[in-house]
C-alpha atoms as a PDB file:
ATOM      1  CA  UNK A   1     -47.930   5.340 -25.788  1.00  0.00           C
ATOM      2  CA  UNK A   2     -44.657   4.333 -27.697  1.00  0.00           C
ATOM      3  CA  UNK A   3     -42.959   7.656 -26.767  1.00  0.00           C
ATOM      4  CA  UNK A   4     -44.069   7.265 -22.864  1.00  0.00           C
ATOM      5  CA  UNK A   5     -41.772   3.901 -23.098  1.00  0.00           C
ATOM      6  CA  UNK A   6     -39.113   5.935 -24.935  1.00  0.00           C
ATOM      7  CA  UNK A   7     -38.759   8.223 -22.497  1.00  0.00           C
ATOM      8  CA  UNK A   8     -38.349   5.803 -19.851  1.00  0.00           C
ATOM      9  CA  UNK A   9     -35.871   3.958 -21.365  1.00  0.00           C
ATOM     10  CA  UNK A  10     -34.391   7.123 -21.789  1.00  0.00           C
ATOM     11  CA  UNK A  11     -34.077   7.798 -18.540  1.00  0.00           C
ATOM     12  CA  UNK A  12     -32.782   4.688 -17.481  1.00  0.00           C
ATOM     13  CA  UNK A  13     -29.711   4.702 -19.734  1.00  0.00           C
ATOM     14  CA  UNK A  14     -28.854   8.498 -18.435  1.00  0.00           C
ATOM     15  CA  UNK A  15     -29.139   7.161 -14.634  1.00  0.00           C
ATOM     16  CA  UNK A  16     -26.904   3.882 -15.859  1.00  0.00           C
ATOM     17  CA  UNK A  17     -24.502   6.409 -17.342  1.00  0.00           C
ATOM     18  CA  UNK A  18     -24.164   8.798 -14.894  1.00  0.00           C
ATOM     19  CA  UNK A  19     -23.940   6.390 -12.042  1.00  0.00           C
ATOM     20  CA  UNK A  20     -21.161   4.494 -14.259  1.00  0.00           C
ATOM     21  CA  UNK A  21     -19.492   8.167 -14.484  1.00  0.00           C
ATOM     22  CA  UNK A  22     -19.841   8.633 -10.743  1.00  0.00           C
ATOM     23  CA  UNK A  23     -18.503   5.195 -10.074  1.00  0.00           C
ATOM     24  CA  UNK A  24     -15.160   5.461 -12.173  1.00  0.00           C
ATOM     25  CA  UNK A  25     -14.658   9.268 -10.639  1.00  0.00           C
ATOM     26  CA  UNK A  26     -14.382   7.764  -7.208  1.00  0.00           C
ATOM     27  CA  UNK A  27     -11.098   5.924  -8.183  1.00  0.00           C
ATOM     28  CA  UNK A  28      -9.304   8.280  -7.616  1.00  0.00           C
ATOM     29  CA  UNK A  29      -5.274   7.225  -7.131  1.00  0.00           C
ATOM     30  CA  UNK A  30      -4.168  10.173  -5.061  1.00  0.00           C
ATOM     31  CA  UNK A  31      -6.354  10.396  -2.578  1.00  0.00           C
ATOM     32  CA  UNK A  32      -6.036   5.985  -2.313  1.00  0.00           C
ATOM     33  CA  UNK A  33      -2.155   6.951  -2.017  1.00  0.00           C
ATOM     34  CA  UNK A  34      -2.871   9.482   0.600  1.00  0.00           C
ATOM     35  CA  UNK A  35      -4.718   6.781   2.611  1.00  0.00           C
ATOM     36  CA  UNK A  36      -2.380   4.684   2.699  1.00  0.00           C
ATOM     37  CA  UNK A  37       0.087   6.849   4.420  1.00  0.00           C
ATOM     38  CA  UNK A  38      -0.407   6.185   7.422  1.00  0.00           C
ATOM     39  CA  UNK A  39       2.472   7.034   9.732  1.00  0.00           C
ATOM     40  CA  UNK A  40       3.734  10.311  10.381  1.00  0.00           C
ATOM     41  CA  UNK A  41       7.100  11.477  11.322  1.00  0.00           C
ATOM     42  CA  UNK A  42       6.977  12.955  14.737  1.00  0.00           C
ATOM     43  CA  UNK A  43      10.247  15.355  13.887  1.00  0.00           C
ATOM     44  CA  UNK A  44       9.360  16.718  10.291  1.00  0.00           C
ATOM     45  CA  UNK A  45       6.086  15.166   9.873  1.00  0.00           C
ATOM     46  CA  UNK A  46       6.945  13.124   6.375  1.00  0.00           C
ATOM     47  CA  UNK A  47       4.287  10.448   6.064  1.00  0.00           C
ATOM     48  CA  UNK A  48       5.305   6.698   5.568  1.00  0.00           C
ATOM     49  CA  UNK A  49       2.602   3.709   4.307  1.00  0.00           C
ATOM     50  CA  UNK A  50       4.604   1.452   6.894  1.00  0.00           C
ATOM     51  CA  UNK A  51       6.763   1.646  10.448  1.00  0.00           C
ATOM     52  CA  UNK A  52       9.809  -0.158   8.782  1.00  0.00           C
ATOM     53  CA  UNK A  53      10.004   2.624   5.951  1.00  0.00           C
ATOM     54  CA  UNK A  54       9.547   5.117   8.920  1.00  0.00           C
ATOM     55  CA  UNK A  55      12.185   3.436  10.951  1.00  0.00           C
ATOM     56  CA  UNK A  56      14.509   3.572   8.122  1.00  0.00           C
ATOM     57  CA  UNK A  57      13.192   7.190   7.552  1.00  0.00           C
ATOM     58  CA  UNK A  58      14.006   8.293  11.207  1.00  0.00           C
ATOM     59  CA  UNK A  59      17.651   6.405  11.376  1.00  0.00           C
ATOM     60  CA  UNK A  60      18.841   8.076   8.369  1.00  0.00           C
ATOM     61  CA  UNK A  61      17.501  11.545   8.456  1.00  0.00           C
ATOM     62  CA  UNK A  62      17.047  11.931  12.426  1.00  0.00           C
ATOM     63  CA  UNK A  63      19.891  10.075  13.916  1.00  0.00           C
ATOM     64  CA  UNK A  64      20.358  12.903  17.039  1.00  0.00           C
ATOM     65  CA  UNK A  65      17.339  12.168  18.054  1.00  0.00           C
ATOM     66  CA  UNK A  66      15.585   9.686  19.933  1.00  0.00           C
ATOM     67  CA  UNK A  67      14.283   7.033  18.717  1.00  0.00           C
ATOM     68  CA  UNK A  68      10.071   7.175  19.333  1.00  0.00           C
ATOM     69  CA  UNK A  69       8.638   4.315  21.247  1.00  0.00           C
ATOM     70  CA  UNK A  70       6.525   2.817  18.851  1.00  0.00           C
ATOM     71  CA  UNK A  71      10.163   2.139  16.816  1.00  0.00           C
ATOM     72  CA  UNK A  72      11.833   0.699  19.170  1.00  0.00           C
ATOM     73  CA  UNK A  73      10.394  -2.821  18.225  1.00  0.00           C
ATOM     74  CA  UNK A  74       9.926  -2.710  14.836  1.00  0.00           C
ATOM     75  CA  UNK A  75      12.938  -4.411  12.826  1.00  0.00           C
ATOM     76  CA  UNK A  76      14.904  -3.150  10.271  1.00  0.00           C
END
């Protein structure tokens, strides 16, 4: 009877660790950076986490071109 409850117990601590294991591989800080690049460069297709950054971005690397229209308000 005793080794019926050890077993049990045994198996609850391997589920607690594993789900512990699963829970800490899920922080994962590239793929977090990677969503929070949101906008993409419509010329080269850099990715910026906000439209002043990719206003800046397009002014000084794209200045021949035209400005896109979702720019256009955004201030510098």
């Amino acid at each position: 009877m005793a080794r019926g409850q050890q077993k049990i117990q045994s198996q609850q601590k391997a589920a607690a660790r594993a789900q512990a294991a699963k829970r800490q591989q899920g922080h994962d800080q590239k793929s977090a950076a990677a969503k929070a690049l949101v906008f993409t460069c419509t010329v080269c297709k850099a990715q910026m986490p906000d439209p002043k950054t990719y206003k800046q971005h397009f002014e000084n690397k794209h200045p021949k071109s035209p400005m896109p229209a979702e720019l256009q308000d955004v201030a510098s």
